[in-house]
Protein backbone atom coordinates (compact mmCIF):
# COMPACT_ATOMS: atom_id res chain seq x y z
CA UNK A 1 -7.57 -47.25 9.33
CA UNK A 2 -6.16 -50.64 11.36
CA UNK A 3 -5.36 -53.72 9.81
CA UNK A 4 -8.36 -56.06 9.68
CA UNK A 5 -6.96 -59.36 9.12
CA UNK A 6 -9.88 -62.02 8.55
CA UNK A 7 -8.00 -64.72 10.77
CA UNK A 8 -10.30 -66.85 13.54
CA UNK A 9 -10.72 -65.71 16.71
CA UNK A 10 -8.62 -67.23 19.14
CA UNK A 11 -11.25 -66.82 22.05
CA UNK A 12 -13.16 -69.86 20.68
CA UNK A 13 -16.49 -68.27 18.78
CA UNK A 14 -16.64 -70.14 15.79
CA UNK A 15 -19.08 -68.24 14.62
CA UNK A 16 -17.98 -65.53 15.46
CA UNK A 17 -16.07 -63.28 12.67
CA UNK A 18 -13.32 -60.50 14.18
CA UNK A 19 -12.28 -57.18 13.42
CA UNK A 20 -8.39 -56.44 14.93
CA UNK A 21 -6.50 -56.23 16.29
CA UNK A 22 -6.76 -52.49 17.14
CA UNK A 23 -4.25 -50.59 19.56
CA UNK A 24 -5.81 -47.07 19.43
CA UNK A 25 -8.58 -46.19 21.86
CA UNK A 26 -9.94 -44.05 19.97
CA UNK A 27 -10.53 -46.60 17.20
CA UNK A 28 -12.13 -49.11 19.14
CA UNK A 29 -14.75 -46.36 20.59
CA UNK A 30 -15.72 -44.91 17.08
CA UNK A 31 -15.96 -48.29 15.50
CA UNK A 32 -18.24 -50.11 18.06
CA UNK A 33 -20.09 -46.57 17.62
CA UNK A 34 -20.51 -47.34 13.88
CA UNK A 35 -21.69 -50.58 14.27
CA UNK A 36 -23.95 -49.92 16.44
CA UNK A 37 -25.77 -47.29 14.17
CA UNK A 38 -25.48 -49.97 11.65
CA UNK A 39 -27.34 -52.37 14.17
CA UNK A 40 -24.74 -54.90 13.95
CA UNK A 41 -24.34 -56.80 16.74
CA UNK A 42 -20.26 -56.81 18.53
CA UNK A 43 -18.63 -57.11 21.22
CA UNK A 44 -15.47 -55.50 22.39
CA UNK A 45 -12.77 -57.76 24.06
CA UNK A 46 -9.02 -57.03 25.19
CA UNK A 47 -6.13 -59.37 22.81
CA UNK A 48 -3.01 -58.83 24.21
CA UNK A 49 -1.97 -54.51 24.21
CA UNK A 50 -5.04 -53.58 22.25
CA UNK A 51 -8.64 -55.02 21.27
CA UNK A 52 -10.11 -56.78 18.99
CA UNK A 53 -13.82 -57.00 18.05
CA UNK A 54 -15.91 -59.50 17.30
CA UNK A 55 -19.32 -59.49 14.83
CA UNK A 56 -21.71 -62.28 13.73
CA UNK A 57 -19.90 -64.47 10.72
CA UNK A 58 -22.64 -63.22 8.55
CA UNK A 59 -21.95 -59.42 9.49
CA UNK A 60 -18.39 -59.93 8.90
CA UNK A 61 -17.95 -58.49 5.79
CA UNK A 62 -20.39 -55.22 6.08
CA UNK A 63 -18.93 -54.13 9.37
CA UNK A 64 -15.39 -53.80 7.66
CA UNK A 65 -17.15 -51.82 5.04
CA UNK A 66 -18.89 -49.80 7.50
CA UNK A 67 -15.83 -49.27 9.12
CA UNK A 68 -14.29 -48.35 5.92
CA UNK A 69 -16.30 -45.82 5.06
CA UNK A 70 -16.34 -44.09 8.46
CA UNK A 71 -12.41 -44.01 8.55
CA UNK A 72 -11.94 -42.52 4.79
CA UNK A 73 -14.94 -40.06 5.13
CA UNK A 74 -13.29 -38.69 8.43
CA UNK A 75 -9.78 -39.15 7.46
CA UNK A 76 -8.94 -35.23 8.08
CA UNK A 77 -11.43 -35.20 11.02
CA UNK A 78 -10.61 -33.06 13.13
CA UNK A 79 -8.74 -30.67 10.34
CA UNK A 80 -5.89 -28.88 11.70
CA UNK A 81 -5.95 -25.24 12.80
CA UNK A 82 -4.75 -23.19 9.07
CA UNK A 83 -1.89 -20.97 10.28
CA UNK A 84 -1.68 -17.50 8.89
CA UNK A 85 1.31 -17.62 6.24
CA UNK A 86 3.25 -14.09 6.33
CA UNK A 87 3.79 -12.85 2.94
CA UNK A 88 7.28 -10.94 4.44
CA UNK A 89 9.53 -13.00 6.14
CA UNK A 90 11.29 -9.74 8.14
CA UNK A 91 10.41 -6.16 8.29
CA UNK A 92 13.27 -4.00 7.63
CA UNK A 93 11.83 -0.96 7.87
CA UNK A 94 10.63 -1.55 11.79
CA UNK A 95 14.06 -1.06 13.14
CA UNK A 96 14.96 2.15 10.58
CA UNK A 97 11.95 3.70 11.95
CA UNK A 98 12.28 3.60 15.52
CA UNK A 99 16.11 4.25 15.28
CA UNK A 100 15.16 7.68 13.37
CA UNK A 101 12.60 8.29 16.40
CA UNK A 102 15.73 8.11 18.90
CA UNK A 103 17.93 9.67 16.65
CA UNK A 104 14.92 12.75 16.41
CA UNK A 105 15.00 12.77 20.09
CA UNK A 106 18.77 13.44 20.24
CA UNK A 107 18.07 16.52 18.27
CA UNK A 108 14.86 17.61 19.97
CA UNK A 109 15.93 16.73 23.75
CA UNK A 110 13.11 16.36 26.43
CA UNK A 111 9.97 18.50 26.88
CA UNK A 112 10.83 22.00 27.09
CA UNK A 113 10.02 25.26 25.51
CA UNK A 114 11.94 25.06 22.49
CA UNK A 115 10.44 25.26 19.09
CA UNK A 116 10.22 21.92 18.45
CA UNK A 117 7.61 21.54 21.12
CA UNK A 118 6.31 24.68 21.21
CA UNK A 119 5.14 23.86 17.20
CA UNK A 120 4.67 20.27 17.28
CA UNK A 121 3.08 19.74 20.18
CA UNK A 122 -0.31 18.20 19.57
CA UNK A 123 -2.40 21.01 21.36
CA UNK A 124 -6.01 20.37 20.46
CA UNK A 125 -6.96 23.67 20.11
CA UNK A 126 -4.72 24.79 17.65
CA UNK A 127 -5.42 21.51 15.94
CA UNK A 128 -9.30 22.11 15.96
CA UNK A 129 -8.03 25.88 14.62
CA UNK A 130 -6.24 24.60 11.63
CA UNK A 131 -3.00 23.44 12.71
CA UNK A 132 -3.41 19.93 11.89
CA UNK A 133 -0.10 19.07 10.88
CA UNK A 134 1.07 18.80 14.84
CA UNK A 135 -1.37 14.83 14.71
CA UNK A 136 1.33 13.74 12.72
CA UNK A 137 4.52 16.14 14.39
CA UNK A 138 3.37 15.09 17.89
CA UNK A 139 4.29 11.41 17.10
CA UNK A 140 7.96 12.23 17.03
CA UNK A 141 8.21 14.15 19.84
CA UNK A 142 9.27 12.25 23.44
CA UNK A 143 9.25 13.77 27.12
CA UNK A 144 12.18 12.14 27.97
CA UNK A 145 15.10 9.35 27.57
CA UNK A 146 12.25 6.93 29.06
CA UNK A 147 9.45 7.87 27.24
CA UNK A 148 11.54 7.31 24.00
CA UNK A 149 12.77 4.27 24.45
CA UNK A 150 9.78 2.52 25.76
CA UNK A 151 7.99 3.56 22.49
CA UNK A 152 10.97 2.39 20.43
CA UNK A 153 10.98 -1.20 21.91
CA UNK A 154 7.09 -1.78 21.71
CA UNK A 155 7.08 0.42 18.40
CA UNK A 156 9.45 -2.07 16.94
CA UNK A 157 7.56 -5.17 18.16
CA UNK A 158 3.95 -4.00 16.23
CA UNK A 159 5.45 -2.21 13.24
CA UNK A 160 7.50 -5.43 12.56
CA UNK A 161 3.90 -7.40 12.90
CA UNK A 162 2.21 -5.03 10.61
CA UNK A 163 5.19 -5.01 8.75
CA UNK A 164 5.25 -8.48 7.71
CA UNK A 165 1.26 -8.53 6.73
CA UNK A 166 1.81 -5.63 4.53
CA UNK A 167 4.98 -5.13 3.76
CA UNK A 168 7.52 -2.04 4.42
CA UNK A 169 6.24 0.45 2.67
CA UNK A 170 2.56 0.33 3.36
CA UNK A 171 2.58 -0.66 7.00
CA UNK A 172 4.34 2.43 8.04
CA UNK A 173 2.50 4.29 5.65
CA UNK A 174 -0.71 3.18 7.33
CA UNK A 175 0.39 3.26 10.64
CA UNK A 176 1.39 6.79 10.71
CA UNK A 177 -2.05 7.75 9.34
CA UNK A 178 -3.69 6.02 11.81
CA UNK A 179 -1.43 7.28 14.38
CA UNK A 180 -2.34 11.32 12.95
CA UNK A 181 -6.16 10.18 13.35
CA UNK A 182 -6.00 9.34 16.55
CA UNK A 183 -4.16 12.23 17.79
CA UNK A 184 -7.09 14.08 16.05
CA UNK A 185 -9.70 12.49 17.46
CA UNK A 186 -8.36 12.99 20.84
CA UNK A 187 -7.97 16.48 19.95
CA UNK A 188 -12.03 16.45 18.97
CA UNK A 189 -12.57 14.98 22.50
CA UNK A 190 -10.62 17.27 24.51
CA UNK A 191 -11.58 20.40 22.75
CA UNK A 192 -9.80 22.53 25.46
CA UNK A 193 -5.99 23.37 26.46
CA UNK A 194 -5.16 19.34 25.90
CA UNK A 195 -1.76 19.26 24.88
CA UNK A 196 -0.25 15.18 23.66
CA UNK A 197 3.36 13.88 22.37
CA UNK A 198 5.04 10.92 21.98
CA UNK A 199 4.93 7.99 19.10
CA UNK A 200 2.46 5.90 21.48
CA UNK A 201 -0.56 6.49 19.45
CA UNK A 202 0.81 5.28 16.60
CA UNK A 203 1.70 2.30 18.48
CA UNK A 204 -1.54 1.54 19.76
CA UNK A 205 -2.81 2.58 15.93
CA UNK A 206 -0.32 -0.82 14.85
CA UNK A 207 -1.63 -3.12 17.20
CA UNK A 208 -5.43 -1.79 16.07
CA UNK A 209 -4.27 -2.49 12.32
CA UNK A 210 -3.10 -6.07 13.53
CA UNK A 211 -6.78 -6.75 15.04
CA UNK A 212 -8.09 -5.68 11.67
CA UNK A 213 -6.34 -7.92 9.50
CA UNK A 214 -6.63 -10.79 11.89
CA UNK A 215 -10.02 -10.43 11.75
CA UNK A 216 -9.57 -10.59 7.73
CA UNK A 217 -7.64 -14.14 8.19
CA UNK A 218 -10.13 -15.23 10.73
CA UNK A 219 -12.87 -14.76 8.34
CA UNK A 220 -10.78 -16.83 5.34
CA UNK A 221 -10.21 -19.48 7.60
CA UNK A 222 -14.05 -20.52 7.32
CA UNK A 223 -16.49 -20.55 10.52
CA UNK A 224 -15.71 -19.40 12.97
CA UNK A 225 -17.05 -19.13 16.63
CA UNK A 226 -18.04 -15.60 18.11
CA UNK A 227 -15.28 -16.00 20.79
CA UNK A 228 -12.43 -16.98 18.28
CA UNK A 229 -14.20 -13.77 15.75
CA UNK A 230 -13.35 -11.22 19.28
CA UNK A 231 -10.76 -12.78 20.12
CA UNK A 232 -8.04 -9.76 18.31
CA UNK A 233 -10.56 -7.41 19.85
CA UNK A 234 -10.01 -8.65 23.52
CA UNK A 235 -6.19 -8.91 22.53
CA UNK A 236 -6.07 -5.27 21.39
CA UNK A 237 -8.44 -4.00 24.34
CA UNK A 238 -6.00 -6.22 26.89
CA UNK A 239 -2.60 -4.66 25.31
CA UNK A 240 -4.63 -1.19 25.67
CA UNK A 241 -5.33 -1.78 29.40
CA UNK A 242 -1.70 -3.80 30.27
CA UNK A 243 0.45 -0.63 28.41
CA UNK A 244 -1.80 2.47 27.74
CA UNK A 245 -3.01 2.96 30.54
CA UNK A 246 -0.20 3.67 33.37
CA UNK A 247 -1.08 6.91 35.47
CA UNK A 248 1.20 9.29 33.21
CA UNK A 249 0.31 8.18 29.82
CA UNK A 250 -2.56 9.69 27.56
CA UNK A 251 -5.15 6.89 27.56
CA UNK A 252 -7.68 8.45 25.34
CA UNK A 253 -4.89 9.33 23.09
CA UNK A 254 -4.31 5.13 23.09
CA UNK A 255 -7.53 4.39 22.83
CA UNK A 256 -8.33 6.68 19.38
CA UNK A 257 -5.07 5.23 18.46
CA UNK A 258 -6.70 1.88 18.82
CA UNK A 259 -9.93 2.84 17.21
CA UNK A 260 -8.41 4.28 14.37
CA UNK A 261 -6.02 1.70 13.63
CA UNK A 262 -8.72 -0.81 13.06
CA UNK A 263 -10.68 1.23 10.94
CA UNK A 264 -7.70 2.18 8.85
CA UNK A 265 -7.01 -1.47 8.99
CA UNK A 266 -10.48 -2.70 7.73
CA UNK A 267 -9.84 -0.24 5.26
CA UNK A 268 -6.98 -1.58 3.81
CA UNK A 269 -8.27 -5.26 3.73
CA UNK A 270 -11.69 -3.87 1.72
CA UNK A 271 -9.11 -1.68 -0.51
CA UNK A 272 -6.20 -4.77 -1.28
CA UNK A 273 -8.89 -7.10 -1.39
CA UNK A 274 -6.83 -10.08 -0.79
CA UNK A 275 -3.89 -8.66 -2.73
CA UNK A 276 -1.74 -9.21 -0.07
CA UNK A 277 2.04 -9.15 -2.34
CA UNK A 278 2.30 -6.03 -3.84
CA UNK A 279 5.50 -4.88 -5.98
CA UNK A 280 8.81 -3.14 -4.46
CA UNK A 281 7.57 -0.06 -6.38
CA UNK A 282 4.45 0.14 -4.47
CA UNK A 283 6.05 -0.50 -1.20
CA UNK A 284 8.87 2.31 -1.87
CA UNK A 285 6.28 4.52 -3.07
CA UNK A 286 4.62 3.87 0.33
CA UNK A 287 7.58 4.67 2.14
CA UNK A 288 8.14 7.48 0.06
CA UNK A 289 4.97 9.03 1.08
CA UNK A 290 5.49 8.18 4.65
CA UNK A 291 8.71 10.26 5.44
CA UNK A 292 7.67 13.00 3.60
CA UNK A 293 4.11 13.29 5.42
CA UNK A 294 6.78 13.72 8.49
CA UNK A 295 8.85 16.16 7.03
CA UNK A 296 5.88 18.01 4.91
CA UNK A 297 4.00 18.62 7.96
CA UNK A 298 7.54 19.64 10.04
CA UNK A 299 8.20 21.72 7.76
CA UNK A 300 5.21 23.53 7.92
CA UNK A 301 4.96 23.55 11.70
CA UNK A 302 8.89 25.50 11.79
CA UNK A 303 7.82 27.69 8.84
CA UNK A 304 4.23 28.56 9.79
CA UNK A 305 3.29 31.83 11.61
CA UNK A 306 3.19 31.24 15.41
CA UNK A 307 1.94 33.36 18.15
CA UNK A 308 1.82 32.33 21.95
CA UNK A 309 -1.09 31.69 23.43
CA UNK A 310 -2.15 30.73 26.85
CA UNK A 311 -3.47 27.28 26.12
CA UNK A 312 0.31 26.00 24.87
């Protein structure tokens, strides 16, 4: 609140008794307000770079207090927007990960009829047969140097976001099932000689985990607006549209990705229940369980009986 010095006015009311002077605009529009609804008489005049306002001698002393009041009841009026506070500074495991998936690439080469395709592929109807292990094989597997890369650099971006909510071990963790859910849902939808690679899904599952967990800090944050509570919905849908959705890629494929993620990701808020620290054991039993889902289910696929059919 401004100074309110009780000297005389130096407009010549004697009777008059002023409040001032006050230099923010602001001030001198939500004070005559308050006097107002107090029905105490004022006027507003300019003194010098500000204003000053002037009361009835006998009102003097209850239109400071008004004015009092009003400034320490409103004091953090209008409170400042609560920023989400990352319990990881970095995520280390983001760049480990999408080095290994350019490092697998070097092994595997581009599409072509070698095993590594010809048993990880994620071909929906051996999935819907059995084969389910190629949701999660499929997500290492690249076309070419392009394809690759491109998931490596936005792969890195939203693993390192998920990351940093939920730490090294259980982002990935998460991710990769969501990322296997999707590719198995898209399976389910294209029942028929569909055949999907490449670590995009998964991508698209991180940016629907991000949505969820926003969505968790949204709701902490108090009330909220139905725009601001969509908002991570329009983000994901907008990231879906701006980079799933070029003429070559599997959109579907994106979009379970999508759908998945945030359902694994509302998942995980109802399970940690606000725990959002967990211990390094936890997170290296997480990451534990996450490379050896990838080389369980490779194993299998090079290991597993395989006969040629006409939908690979």
């Amino acid at each position: 609140m401004a100074s309110v010095p009780p000297f005389s006015s130096p407009l010549g009311e004697p009777d008059a008794g002023l409040i001032g002077p006050i230099t923010e605009g602001r001030e001198v529009r939500e004070w005559a307000l308050v006097l107002s609804s107090m029905g105490i008489a004022h006027v507003v005049r300019t003194a010098g770079p500000g204003w000053i306002i002037l009361v009835a001698r006998d009102d003097h002393a209850r239109a400071l207090e008004a004015i009092r009041v009003y400034e320490l009841e409103n004091r953090n009026w209008p409170p400042k927007p609560q920023r989400e506070r990352l319990p990881y500074a970095r995520s280390l495991a983001a760049p480990i990960v999408m080095f290994a998936l350019v490092a697998f690439y070097a092994v595997t080469g581009p599409v072509s009829a070698s095993p590594w395709f010809m048993r990880g592929t994620a071909a929906s109807q051996r999935i819907l047969h059995g084969e389910v292990w190629r949701t999660v094989t499929a997500l290492t597997l690249h076309a070419d140097t392009l394809h690759v890369l491109g998931n490596a650099l936005t792969g890195s971006i939203f693993l390192s976001a998920v990351n940093r909510r939920l730490g090294d071990g259980r982002g990935p963790l998460l991710v990769l099932v969501a990322g296997a859910l999707g590719n198995g849902l898209n399976a389910a939808f294209h029942p028929s000689g569909h055949l999907s690679i490449g670590a995009s899904t998964a991508v698209f599952s991180a940016v629907g985990i991000l949505v969820a967990t926003q969505l968790s800090v949204d709701r902490k944050a108090g009330a909220q607006s139905w725009l601001m509570r969509l908002a991570p919905v329009v983000g994901g849908l907008a990231l879906l549209g701006m980079l799933g959705a070029s003429p070559h890629s599997d959109l579907m494929a994106h979009l379970f990705g999508l759908l998945s993620g945030v359902g694994v990701g509302l998942l995980a808020t109802i399970w940690l229940r606000g725990q959002r620290v967990t211990s390094p054991l936890v997170q290296i039993v997480c990451a534990a369980m996450t490379a050896a889902i990838v080389v369980g289910c490779w194993t299998i696929a090079l290991h597993a009986p395989f006969t040629p059919t006409a939908f690979d």
